[in-house]
N, C-alpha and C. Protein backbone atom coordinates (compact mmCIF):
# COMPACT_ATOMS: atom_id res chain seq x y z
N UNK A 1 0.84 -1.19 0.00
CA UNK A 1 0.00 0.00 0.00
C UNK A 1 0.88 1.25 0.00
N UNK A 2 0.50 2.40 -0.71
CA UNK A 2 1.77 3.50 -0.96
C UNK A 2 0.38 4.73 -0.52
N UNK A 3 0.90 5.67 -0.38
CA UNK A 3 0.48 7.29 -0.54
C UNK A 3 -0.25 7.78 -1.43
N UNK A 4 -0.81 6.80 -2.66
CA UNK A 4 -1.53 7.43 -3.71
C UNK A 4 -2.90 6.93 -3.54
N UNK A 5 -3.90 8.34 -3.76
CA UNK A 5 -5.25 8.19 -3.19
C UNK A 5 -5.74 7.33 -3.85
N UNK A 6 -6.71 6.75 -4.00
CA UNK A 6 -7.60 5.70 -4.65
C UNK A 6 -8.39 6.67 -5.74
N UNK A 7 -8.58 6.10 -7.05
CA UNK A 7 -9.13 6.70 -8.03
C UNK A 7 -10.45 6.59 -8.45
N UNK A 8 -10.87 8.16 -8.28
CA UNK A 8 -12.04 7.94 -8.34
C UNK A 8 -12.84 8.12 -9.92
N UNK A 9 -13.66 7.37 -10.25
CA UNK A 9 -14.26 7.66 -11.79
C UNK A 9 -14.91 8.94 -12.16
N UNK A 10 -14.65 9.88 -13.32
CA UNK A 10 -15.40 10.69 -13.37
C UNK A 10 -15.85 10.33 -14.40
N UNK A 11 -17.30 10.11 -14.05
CA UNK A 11 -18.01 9.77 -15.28
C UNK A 11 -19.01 10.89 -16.32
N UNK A 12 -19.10 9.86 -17.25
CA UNK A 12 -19.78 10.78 -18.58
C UNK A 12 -20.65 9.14 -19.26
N UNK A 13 -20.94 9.66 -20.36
CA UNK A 13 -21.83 8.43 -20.52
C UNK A 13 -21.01 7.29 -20.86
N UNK A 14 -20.23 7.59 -21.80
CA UNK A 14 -19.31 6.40 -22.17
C UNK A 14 -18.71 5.19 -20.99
N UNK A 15 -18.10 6.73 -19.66
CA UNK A 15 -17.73 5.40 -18.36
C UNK A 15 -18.84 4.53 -18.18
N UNK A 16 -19.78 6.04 -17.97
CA UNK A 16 -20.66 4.87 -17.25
C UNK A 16 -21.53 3.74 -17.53
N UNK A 17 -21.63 3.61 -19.29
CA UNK A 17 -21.78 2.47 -19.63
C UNK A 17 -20.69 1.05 -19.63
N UNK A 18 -19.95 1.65 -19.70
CA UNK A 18 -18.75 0.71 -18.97
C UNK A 18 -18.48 0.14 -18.04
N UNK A 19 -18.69 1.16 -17.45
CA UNK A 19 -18.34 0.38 -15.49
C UNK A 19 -19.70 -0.46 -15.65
N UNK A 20 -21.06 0.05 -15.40
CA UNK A 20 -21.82 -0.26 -15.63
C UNK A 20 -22.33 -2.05 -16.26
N UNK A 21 -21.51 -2.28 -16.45
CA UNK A 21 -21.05 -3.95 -17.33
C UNK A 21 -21.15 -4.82 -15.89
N UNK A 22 -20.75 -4.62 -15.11
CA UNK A 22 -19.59 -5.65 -14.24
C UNK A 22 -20.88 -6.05 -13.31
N UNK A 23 -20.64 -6.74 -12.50
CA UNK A 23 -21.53 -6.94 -11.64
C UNK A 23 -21.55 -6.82 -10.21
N UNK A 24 -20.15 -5.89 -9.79
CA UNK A 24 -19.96 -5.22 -9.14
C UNK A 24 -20.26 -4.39 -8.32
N UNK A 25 -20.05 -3.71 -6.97
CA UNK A 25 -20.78 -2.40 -6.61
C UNK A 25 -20.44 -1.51 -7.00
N UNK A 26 -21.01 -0.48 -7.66
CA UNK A 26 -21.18 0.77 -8.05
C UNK A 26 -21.26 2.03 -6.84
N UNK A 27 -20.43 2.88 -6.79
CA UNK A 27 -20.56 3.97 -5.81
C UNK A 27 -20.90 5.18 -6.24
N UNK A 28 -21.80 5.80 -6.53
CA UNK A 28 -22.05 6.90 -7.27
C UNK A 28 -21.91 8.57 -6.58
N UNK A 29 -21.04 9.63 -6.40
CA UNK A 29 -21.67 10.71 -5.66
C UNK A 29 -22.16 11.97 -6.88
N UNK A 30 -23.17 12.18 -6.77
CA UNK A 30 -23.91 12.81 -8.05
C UNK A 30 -23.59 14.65 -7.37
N UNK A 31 -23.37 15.32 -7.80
CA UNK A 31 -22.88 16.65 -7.24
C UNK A 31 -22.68 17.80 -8.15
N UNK A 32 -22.08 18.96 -7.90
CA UNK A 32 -22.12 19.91 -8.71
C UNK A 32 -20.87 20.79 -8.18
N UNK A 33 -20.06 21.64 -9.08
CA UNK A 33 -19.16 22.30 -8.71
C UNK A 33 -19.59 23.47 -7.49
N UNK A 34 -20.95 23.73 -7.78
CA UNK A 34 -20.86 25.04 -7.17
C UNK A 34 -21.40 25.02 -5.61
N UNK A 35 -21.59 23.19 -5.77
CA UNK A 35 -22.31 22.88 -4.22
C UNK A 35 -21.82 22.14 -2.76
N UNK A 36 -21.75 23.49 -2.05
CA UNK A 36 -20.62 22.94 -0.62
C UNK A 36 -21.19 21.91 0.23
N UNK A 37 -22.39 21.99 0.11
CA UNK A 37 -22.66 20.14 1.00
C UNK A 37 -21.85 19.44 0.26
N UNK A 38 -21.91 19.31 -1.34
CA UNK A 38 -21.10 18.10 -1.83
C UNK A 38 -19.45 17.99 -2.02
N UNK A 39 -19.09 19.05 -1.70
CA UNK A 39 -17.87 19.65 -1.38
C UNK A 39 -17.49 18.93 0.06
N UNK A 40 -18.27 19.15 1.06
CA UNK A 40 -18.06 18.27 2.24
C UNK A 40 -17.98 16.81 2.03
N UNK A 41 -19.34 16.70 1.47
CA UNK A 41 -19.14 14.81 1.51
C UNK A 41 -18.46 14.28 0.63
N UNK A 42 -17.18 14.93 0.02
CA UNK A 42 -16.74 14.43 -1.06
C UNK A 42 -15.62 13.66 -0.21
N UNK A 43 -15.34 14.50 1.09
CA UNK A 43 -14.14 14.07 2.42
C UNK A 43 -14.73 12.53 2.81
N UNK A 44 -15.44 12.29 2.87
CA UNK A 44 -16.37 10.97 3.18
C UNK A 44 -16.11 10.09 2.16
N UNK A 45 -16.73 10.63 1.09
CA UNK A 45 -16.35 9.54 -0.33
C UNK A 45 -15.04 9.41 -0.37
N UNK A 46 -14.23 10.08 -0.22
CA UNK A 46 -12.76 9.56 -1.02
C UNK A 46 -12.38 8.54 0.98
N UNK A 47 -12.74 9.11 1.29
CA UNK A 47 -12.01 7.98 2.81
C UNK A 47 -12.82 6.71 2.83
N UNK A 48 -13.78 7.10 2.34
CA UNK A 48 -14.51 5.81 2.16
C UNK A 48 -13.86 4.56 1.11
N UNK A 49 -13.88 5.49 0.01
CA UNK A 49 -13.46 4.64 -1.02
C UNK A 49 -12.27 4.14 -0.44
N UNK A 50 -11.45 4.63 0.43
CA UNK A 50 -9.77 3.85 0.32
C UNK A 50 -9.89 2.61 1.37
N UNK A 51 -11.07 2.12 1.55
CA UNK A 51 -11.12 1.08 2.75
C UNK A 51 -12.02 -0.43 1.82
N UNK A 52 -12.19 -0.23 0.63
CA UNK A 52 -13.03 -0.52 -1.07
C UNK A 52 -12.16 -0.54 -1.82
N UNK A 53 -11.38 -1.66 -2.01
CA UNK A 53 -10.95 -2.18 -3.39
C UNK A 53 -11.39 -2.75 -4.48
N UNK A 54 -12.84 -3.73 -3.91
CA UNK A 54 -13.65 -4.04 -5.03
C UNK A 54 -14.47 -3.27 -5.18
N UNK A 55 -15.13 -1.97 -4.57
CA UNK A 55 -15.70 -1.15 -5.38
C UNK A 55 -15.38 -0.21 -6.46
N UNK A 56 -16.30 -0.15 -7.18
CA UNK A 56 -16.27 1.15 -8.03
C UNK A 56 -16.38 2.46 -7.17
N UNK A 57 -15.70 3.52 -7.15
CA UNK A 57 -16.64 4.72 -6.81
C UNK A 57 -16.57 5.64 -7.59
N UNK A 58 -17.15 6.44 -8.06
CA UNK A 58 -17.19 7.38 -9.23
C UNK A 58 -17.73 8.68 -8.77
N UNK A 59 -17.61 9.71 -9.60
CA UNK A 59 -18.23 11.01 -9.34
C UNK A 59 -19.03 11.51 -10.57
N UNK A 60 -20.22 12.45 -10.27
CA UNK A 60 -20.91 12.71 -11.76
C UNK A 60 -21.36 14.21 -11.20
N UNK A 61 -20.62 15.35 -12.22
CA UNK A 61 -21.25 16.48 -12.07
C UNK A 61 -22.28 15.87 -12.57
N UNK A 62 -23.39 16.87 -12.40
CA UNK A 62 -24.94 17.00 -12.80
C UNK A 62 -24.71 18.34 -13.70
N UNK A 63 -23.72 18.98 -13.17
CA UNK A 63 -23.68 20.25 -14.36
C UNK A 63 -23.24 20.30 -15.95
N UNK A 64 -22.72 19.19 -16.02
CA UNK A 64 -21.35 19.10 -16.85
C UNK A 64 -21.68 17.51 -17.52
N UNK A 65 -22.47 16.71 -16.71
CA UNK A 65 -23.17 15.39 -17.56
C UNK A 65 -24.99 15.28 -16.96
N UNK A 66 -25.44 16.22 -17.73
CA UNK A 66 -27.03 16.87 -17.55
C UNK A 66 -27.97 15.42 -17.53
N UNK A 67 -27.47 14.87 -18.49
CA UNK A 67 -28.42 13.61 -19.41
C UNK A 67 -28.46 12.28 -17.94
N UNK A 68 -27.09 12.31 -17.49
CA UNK A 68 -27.05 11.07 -16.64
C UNK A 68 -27.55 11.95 -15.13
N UNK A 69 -27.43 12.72 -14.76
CA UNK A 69 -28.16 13.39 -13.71
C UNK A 69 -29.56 13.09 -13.91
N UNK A 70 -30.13 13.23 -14.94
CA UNK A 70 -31.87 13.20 -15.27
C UNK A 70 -31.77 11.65 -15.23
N UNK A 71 -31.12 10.60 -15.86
CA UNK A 71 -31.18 9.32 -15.79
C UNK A 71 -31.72 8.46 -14.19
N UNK A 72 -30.73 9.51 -13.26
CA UNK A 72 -30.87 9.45 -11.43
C UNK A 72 -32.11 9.99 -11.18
N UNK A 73 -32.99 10.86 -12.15
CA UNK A 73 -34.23 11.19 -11.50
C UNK A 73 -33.59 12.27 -10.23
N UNK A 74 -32.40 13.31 -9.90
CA UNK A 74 -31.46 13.78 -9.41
C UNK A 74 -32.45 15.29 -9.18
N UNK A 75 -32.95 15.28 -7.72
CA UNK A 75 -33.84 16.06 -7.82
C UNK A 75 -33.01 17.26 -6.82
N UNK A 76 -32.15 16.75 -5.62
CA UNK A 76 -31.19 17.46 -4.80
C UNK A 76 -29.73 16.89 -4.80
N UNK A 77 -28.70 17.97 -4.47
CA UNK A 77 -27.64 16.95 -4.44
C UNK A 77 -26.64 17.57 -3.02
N UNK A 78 -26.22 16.66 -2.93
CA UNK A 78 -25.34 16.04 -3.52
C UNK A 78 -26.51 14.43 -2.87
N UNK A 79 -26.50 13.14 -4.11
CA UNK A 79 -27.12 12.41 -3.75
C UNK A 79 -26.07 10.98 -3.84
N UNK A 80 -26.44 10.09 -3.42
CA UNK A 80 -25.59 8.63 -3.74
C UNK A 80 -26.63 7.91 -4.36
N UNK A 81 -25.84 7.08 -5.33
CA UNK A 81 -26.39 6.05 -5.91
C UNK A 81 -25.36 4.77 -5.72
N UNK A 82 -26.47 4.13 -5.37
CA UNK A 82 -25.33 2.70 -5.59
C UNK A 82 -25.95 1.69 -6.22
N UNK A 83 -24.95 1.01 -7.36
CA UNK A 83 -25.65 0.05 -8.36
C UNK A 83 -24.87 -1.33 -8.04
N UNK A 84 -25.37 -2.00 -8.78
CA UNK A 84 -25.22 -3.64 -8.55
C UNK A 84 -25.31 -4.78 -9.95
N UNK A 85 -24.69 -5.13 -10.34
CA UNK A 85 -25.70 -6.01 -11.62
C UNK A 85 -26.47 -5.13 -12.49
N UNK A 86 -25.47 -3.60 -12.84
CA UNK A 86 -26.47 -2.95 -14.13
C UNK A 86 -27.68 -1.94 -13.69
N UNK A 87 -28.00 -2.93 -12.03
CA UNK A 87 -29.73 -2.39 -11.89
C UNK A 87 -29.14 -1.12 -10.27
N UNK A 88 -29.99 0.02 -10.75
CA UNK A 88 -30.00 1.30 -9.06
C UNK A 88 -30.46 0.14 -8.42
N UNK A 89 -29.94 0.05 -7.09
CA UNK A 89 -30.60 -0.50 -5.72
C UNK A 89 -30.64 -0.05 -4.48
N UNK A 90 -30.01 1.41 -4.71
CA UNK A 90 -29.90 2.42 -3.79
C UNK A 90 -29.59 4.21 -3.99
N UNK A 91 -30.34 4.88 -3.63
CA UNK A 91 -29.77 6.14 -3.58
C UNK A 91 -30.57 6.90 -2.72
N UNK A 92 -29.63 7.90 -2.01
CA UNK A 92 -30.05 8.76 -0.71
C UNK A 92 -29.90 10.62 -0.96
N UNK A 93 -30.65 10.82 -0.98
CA UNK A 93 -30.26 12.36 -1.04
C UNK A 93 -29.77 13.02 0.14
N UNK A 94 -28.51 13.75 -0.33
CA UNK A 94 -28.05 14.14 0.87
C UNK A 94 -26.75 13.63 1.13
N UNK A 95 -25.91 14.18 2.42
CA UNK A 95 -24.58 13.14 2.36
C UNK A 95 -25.08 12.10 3.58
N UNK A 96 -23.86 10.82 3.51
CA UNK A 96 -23.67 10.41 4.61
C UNK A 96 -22.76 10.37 5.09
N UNK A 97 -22.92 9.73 6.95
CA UNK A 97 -21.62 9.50 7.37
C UNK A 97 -21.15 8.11 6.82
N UNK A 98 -19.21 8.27 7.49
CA UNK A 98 -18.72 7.35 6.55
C UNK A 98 -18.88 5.47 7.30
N UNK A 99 -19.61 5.65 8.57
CA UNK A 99 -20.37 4.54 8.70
C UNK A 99 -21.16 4.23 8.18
N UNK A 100 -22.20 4.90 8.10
CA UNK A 100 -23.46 5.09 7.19
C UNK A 100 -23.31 3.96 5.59
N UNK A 101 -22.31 5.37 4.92
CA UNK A 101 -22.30 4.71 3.93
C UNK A 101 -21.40 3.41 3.76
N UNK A 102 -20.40 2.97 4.79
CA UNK A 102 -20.09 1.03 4.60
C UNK A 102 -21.07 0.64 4.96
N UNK A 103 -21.95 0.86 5.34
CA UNK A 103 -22.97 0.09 5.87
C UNK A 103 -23.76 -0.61 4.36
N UNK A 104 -24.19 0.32 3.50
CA UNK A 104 -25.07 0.91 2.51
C UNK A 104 -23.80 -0.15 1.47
N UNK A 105 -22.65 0.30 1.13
CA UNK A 105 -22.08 -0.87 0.61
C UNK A 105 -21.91 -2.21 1.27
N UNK A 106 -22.03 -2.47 2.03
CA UNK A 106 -22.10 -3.90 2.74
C UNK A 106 -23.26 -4.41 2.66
N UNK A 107 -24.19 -3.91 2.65
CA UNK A 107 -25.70 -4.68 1.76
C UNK A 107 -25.83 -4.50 0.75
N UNK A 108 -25.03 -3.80 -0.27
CA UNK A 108 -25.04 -3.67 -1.84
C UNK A 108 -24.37 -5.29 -1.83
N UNK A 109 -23.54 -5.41 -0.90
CA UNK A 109 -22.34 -6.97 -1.77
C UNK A 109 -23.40 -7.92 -1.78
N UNK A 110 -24.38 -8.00 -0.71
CA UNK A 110 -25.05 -9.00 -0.48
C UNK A 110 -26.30 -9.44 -1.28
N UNK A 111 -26.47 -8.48 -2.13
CA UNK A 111 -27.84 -8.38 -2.88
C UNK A 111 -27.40 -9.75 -4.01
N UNK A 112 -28.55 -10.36 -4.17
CA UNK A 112 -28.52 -11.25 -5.19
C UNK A 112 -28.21 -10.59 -6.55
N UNK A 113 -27.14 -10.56 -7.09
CA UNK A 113 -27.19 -10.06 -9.08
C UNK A 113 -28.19 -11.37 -9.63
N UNK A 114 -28.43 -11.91 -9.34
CA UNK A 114 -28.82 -13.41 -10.64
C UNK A 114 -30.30 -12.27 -9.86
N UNK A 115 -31.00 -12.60 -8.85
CA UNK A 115 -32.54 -12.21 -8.80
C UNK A 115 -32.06 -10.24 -9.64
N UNK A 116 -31.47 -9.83 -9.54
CA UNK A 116 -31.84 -8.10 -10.47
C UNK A 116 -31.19 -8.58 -11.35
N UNK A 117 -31.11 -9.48 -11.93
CA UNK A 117 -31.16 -9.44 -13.68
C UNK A 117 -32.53 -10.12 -13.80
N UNK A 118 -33.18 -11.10 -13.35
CA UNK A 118 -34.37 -11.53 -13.30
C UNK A 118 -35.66 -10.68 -13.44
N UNK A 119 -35.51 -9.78 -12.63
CA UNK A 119 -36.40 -8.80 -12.20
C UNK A 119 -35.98 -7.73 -13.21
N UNK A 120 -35.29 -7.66 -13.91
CA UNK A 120 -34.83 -6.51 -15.13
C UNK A 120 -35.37 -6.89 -16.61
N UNK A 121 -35.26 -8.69 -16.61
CA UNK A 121 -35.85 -8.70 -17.95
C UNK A 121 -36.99 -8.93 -18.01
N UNK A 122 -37.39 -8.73 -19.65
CA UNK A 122 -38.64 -8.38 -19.71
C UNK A 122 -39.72 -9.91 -19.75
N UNK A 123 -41.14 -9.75 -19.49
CA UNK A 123 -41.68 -10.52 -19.56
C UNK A 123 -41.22 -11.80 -20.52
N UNK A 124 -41.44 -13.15 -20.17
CA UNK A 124 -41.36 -13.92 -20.82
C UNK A 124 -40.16 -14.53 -21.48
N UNK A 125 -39.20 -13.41 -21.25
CA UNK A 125 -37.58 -13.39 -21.63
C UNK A 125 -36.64 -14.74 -20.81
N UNK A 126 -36.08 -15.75 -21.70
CA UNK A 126 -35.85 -16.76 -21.35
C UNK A 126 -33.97 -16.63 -21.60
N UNK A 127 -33.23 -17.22 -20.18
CA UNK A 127 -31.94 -17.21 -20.56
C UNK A 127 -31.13 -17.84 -20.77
């Protein structure tokens, strides 16, 4: 382990159809340059993230990637999303603490991916 922070994703659509693939946890903090709550909890996210090697964590202006902000239904921010298998299975408006949020990834690991791909496809869809 060395001195270099853990990297966080800044996404646009392209990442985030990418990351988006894996079946992985997804860490999302949805935010804006000009907004100091998310300015605060950004101290949370990055300490968070360095204790998360198999997570993803990423960052998404809302100013600067409009389309994937509206995708979150992103009504206040700074908000979290956390994904799983492709499918949202969590998001909180607002920050948290950095208990809070291991907590919030520690029941993301546990979620079944095989039942949210189930529950994603469409009627009758056989695999």
């Amino acid at each position: 382990m060395g001195d270099e922070q853990r990297e966080i994703v800044d996404l646009d659509v392209d990442k985030f159809n990418e990351i988006t693939k894996s079946d992985g946890v997804i860490v999302i903090h949805l935010s804006a340059e000009w907004c100091s709550p998310c300015k605060a909890f950004t101290t949370v996210f990055h300490q968070t993230a360095e204790c998360h090697d198999d997570v993803v964590f990423a960052s998404l202006d809302t100013d600067s990637q409009p389309e994937l902000g509206a995708a979150f239904n992103v009504k206040s921010i700074p908000t979290i999303a956390v994904m799983r298998g492709g499918a949202l299975i969590f998001t909180h408006e607002g920050s948290l603490s950095e208990n809070a949020l291991n907590d919030v990834i520690r029941q993301a690991r546990e979620v079944d991916v095989d039942a949210i791909r189930k529950s994603m496809a469409p009627a009758g869809a056989a695999e």
